[in-house]
Structure formats: structure tokens, C-alpha cells
N, C-alpha and C. Protein backbone atom coordinates (compact mmCIF):
# COMPACT_ATOMS: atom_id res chain seq x y z
N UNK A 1 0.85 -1.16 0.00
CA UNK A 1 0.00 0.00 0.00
C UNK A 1 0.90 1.24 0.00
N UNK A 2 1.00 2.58 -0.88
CA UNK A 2 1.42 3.32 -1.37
C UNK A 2 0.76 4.39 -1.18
N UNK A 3 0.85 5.70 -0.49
CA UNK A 3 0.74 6.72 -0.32
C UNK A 3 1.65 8.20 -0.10
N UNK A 4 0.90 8.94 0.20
CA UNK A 4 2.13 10.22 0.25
C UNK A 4 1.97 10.65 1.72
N UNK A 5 3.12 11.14 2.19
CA UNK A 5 3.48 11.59 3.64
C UNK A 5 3.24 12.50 3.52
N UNK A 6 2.84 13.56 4.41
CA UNK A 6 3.01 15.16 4.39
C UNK A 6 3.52 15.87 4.15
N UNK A 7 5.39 14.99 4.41
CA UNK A 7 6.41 15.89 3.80
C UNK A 7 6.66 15.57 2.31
N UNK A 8 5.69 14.85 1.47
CA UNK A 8 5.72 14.86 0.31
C UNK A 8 6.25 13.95 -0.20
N UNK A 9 6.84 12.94 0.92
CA UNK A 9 7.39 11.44 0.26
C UNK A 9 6.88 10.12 0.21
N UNK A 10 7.08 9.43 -0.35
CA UNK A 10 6.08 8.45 -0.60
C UNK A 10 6.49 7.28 0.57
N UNK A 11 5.27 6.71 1.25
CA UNK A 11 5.16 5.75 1.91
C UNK A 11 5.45 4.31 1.15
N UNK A 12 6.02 3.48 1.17
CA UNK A 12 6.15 1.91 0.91
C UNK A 12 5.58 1.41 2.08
N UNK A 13 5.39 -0.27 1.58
CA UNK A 13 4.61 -0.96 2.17
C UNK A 13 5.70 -2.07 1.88
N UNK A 14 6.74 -2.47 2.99
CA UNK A 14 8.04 -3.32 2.30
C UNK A 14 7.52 -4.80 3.05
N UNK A 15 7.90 -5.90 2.52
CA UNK A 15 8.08 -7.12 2.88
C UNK A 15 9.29 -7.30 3.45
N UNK A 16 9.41 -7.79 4.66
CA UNK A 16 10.89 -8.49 4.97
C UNK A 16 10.80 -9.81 5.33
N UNK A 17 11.48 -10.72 4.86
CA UNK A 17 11.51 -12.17 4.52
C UNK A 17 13.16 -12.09 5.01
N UNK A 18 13.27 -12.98 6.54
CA UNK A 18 14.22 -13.49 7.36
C UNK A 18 14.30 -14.44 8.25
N UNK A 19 15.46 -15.22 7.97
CA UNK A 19 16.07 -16.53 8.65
C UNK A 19 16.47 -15.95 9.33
N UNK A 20 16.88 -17.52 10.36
CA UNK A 20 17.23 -17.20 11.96
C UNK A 20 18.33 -18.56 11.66
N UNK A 21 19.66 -18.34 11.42
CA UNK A 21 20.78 -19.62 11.99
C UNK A 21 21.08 -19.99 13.35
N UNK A 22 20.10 -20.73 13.39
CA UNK A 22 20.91 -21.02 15.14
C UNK A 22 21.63 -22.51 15.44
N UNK A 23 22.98 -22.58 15.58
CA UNK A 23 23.75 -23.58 15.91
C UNK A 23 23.83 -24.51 14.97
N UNK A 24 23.87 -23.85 13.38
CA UNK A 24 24.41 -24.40 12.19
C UNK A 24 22.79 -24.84 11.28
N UNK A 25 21.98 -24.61 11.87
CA UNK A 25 20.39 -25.02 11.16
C UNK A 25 19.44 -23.56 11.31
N UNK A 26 18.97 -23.78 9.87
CA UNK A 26 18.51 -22.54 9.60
C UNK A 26 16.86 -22.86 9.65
N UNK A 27 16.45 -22.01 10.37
CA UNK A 27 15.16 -21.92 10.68
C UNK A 27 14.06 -21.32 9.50
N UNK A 28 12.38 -22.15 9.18
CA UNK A 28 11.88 -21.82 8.65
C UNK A 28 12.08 -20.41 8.50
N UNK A 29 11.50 -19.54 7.08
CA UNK A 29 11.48 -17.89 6.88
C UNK A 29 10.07 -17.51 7.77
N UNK A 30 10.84 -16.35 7.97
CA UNK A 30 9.78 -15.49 8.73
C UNK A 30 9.30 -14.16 7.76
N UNK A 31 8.35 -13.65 8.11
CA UNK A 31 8.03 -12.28 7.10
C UNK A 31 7.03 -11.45 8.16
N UNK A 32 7.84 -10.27 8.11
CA UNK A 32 6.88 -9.09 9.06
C UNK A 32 7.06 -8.12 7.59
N UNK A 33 5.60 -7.38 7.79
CA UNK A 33 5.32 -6.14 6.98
C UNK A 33 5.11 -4.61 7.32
N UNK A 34 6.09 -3.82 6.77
CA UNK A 34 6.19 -2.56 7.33
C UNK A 34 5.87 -1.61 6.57
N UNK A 35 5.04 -0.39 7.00
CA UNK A 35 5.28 0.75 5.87
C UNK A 35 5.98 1.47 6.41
N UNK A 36 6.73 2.24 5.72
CA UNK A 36 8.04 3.04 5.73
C UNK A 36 8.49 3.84 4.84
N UNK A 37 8.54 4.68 5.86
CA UNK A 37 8.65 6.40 4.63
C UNK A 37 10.44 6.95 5.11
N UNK A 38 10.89 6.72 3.93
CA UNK A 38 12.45 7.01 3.60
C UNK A 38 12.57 7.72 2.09
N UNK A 39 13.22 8.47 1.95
CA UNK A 39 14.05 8.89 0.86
C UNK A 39 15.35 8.16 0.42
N UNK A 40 15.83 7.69 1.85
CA UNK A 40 17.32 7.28 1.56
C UNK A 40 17.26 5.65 1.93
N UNK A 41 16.06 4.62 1.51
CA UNK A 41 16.01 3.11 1.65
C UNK A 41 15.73 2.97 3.00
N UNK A 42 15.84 1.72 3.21
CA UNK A 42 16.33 1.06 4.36
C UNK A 42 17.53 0.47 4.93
N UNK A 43 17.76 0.97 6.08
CA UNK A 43 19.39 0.04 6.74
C UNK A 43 18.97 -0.88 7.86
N UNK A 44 19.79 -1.60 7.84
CA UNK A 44 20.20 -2.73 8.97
C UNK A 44 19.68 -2.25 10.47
N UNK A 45 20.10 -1.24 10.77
CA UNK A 45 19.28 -0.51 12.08
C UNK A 45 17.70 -1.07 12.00
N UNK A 46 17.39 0.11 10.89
CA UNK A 46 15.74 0.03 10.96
C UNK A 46 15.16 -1.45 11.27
N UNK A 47 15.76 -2.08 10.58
CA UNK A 47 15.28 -3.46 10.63
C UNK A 47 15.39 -4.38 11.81
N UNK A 48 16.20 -3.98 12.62
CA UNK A 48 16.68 -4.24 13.88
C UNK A 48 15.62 -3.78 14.70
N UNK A 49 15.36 -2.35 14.48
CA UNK A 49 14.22 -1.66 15.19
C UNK A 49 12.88 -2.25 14.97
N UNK A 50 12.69 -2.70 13.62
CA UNK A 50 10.78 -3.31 13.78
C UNK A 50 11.37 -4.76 14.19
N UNK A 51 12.19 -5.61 14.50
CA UNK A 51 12.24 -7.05 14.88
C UNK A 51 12.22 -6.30 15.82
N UNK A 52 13.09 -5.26 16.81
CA UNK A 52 12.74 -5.86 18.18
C UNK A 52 11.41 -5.20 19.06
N UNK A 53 10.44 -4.72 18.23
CA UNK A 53 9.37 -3.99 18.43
C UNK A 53 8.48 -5.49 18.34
N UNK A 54 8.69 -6.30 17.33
CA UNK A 54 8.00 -7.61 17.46
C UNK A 54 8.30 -9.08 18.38
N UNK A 55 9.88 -9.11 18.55
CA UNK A 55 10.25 -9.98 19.16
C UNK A 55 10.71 -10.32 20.33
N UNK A 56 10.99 -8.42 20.39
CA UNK A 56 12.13 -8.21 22.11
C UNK A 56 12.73 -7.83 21.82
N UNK A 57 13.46 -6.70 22.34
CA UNK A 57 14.09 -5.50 21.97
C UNK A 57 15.98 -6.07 22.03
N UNK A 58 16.06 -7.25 22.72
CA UNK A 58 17.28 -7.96 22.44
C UNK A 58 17.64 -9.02 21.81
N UNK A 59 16.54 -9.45 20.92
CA UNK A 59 16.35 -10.34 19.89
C UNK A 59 17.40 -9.78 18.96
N UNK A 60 17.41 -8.88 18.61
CA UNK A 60 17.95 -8.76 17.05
C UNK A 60 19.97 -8.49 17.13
N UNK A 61 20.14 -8.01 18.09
CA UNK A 61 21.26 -8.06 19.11
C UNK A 61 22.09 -9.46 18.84
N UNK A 62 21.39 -10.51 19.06
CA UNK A 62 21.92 -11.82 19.28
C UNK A 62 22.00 -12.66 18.22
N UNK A 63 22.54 -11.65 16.99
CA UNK A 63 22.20 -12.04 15.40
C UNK A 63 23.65 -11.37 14.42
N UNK A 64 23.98 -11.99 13.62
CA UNK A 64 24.81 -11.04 12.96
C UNK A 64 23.53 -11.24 11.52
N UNK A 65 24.22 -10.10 11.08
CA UNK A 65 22.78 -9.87 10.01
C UNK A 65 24.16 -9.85 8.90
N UNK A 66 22.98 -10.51 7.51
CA UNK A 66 23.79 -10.61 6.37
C UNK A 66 22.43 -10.22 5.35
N UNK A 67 21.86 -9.67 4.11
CA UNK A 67 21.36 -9.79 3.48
C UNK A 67 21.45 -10.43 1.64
N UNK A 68 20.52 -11.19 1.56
CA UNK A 68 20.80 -11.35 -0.30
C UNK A 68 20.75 -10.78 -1.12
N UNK A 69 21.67 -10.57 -1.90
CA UNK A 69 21.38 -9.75 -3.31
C UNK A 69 21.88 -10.32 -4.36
N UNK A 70 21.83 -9.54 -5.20
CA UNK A 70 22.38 -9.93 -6.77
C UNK A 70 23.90 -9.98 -6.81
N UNK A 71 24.24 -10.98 -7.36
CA UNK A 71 26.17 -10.51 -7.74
C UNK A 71 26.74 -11.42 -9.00
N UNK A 72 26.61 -10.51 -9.66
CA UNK A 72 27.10 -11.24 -11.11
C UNK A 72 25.88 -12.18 -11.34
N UNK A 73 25.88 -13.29 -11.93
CA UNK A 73 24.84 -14.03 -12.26
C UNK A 73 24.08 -15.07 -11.18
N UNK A 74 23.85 -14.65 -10.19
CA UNK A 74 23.56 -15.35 -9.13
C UNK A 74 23.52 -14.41 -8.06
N UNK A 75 23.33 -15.01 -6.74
CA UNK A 75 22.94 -14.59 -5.74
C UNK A 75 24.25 -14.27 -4.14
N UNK A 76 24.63 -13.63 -3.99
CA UNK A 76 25.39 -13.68 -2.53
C UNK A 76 24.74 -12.89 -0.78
N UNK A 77 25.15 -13.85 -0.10
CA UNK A 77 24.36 -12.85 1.16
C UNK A 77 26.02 -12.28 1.62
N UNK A 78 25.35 -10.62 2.01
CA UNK A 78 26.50 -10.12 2.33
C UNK A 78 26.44 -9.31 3.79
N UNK A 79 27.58 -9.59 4.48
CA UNK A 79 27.34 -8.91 5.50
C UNK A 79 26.70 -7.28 5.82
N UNK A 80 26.31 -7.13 6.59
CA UNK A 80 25.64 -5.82 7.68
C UNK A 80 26.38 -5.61 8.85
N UNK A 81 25.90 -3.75 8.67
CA UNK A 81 26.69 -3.23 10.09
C UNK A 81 25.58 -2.59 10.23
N UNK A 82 25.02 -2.11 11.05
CA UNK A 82 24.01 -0.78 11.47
C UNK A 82 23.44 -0.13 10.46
N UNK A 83 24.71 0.84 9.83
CA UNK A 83 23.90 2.11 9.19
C UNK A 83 23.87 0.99 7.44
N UNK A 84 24.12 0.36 7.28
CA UNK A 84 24.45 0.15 5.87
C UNK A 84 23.45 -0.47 5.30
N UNK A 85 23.16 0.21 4.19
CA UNK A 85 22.08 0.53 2.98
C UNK A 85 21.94 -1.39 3.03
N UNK A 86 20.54 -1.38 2.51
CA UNK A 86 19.89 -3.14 2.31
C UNK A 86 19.19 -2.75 1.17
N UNK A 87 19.42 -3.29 0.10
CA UNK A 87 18.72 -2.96 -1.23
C UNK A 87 18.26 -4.34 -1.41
N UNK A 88 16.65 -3.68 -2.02
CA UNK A 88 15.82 -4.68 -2.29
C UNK A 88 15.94 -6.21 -2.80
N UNK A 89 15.80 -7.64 -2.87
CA UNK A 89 16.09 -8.82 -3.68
C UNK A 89 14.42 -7.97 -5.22
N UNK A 90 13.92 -7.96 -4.68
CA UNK A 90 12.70 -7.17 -5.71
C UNK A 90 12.37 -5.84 -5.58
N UNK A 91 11.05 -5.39 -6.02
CA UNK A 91 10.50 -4.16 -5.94
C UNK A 91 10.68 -4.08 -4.42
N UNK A 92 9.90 -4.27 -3.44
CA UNK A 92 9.55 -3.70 -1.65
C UNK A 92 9.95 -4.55 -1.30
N UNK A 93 10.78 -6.11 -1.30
CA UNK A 93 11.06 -7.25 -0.99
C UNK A 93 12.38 -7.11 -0.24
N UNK A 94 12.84 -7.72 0.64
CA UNK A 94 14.39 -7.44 1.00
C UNK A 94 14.37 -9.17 2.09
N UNK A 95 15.43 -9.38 1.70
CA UNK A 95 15.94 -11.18 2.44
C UNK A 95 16.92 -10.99 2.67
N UNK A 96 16.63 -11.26 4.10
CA UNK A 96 17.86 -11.25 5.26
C UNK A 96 17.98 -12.60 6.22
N UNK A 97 19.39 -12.74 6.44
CA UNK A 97 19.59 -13.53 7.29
C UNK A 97 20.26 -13.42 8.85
N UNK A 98 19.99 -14.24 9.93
CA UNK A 98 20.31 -13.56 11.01
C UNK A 98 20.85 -15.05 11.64
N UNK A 99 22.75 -14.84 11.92
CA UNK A 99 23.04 -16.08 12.55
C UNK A 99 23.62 -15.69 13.55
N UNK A 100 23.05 -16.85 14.68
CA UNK A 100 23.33 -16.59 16.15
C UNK A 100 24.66 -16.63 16.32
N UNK A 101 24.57 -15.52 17.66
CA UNK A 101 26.36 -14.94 17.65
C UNK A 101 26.37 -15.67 19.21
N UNK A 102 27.14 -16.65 18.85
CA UNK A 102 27.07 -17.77 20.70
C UNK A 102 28.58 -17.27 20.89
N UNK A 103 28.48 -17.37 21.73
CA UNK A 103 30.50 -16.91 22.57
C UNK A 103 31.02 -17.84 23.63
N UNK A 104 31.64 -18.38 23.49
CA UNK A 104 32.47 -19.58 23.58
C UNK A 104 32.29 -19.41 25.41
N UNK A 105 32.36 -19.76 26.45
CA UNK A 105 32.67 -19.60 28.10
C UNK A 105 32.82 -21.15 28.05
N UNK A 106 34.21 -21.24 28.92
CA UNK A 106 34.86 -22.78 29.24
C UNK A 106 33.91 -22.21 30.74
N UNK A 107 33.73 -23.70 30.87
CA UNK A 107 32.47 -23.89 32.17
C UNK A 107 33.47 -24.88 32.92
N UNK A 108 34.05 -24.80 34.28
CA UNK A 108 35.22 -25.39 34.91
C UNK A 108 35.96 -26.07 34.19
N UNK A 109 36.65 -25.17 33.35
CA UNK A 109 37.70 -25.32 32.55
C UNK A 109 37.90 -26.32 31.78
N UNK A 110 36.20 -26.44 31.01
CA UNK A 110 36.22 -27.49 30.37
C UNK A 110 35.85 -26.65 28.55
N UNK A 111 36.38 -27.27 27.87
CA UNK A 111 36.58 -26.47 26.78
C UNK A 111 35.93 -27.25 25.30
N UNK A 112 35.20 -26.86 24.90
CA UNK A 112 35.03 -27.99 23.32
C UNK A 112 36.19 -28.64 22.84
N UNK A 113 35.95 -30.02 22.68
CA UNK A 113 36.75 -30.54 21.61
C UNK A 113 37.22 -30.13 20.29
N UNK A 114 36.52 -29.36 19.95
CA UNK A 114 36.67 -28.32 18.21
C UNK A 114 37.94 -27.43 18.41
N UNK A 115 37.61 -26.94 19.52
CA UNK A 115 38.74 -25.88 20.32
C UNK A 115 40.05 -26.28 20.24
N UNK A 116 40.14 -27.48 20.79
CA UNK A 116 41.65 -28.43 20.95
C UNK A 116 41.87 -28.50 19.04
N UNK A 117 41.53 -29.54 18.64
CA UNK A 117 41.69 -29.51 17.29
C UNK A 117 42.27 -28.51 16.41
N UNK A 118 41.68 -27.71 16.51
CA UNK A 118 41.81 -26.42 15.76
C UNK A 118 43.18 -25.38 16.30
N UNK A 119 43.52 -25.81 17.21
CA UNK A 119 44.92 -25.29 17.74
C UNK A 119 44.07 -24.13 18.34
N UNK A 120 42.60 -23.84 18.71
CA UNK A 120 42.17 -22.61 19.38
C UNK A 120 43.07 -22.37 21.03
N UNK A 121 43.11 -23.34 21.19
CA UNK A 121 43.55 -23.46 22.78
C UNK A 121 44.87 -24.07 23.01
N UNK A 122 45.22 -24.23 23.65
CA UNK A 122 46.65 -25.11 24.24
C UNK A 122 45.83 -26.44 24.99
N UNK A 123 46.61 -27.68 24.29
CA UNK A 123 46.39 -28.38 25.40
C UNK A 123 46.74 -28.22 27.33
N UNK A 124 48.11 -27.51 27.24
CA UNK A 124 48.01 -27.53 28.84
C UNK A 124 46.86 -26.75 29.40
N UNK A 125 46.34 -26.33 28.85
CA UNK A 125 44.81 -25.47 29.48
C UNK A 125 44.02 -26.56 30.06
N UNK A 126 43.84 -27.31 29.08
CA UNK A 126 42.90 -28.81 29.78
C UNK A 126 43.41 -29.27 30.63
């Protein structure tokens, strides 16, 4: 739905279509619908701002955000910071992804096995 703002700019009516990665499995898409009056698009903020108006205001926090777009003949998701521009996959359409940001805490100094492997740690730690 499409209208004009007062200050003379036009309202959109955008779709956002976003995954949730949590612990390597990506969760069915979700889609919330916003109208939104910008001149200068939408950024990563805003979008942050209507998830956590729907989900909890520290939902979107506990996410690194990447969106899809076009690149060369195919598709890439590319990272997000705050202010940075999210251009449409279509006309009002925009697909984003959001993977959980977990942070490692050794729990009495017990450490993942991945950790060791990977030379993350020293064995004398264990």
C-alpha cells in the first residue's frame, strides 16, 4: 500500500523475509510487513528496530545480520553493520539472514573438543 506523507514522500509498504541460523540449522522464513517512509532506503538498524518492536528488543542483538542480493549471475548474502544501505532482492522485498552470535565460556575449565583440534587453545589449558 502506497501513499504520500506530508512531507511529500512516498510511503512503501516493504516485505521483509528473514532466517534465523541457530547452531548451524537454519530456521523456517519469517516475514513481518512494514510501511516506511524514507528517501534514503532502508538500513540494517531500521530493521533491527521493527524485529525488536515484534520480538524483544534484544532479539535482534543476538544475530549477525547478512542480506541477499544480486552478484554477477547469481545470488550472494552479504554482511551488515548498522547504518548500511539493504537494497531490495525485488520491488519492496528485501531477504535477510540472522546467525546466532554464541561466545564460547569454558564452564570449569572445560573447553570444546573443536577448540583443541583447531589449535584454538593449548592443550596444557585442559
Amino acid at each position: 500500500m502506497e501513499g504520500q506523507n506530508q512531507g511529500g514522500g512516498e510511503v512503501r509498504r516493504l516485505h521483509i523475509i528473514y532466517f534465523l541460523s541457530r547452531k548451524g540449522r537454519i530456521e523456517h522464513p519469517h516475514l513481518i510487513r512494514v510501511h516506511h517512509f524514507s528517501r534514503n532506503g532502508i538500513r540494517l538498524k531500521d530493521v533491527k528496530r521493527w524485529l525488536g518492536e515484534l520480538r524483544g528488543k534484544d532479539m535482534p542483538e543476538s544475530f549477525a545480520w547478512s542480506y541477499k542480493r544480486k552478484y554477477k549471475s547469481g545470488y550472494v548474502w552479504q554482511d551488515l553493520l548498522d547504518e548500511d544501505l539493504i537494497t531490495p532482492i525485488s520491488d519492496n522485498e528485501y531477504v535477510l539472514k540472522g546467525s546466532e552470535i554464541s561466545s564460547i565460556i569454558p564452564i570449569k575449565g572445560k573447553y570444546p573438543f573443536s577448540l583443541l583440534i583447531f589449535g584454538l587453545i593449548s592443550p596444557m589449558i585442559i
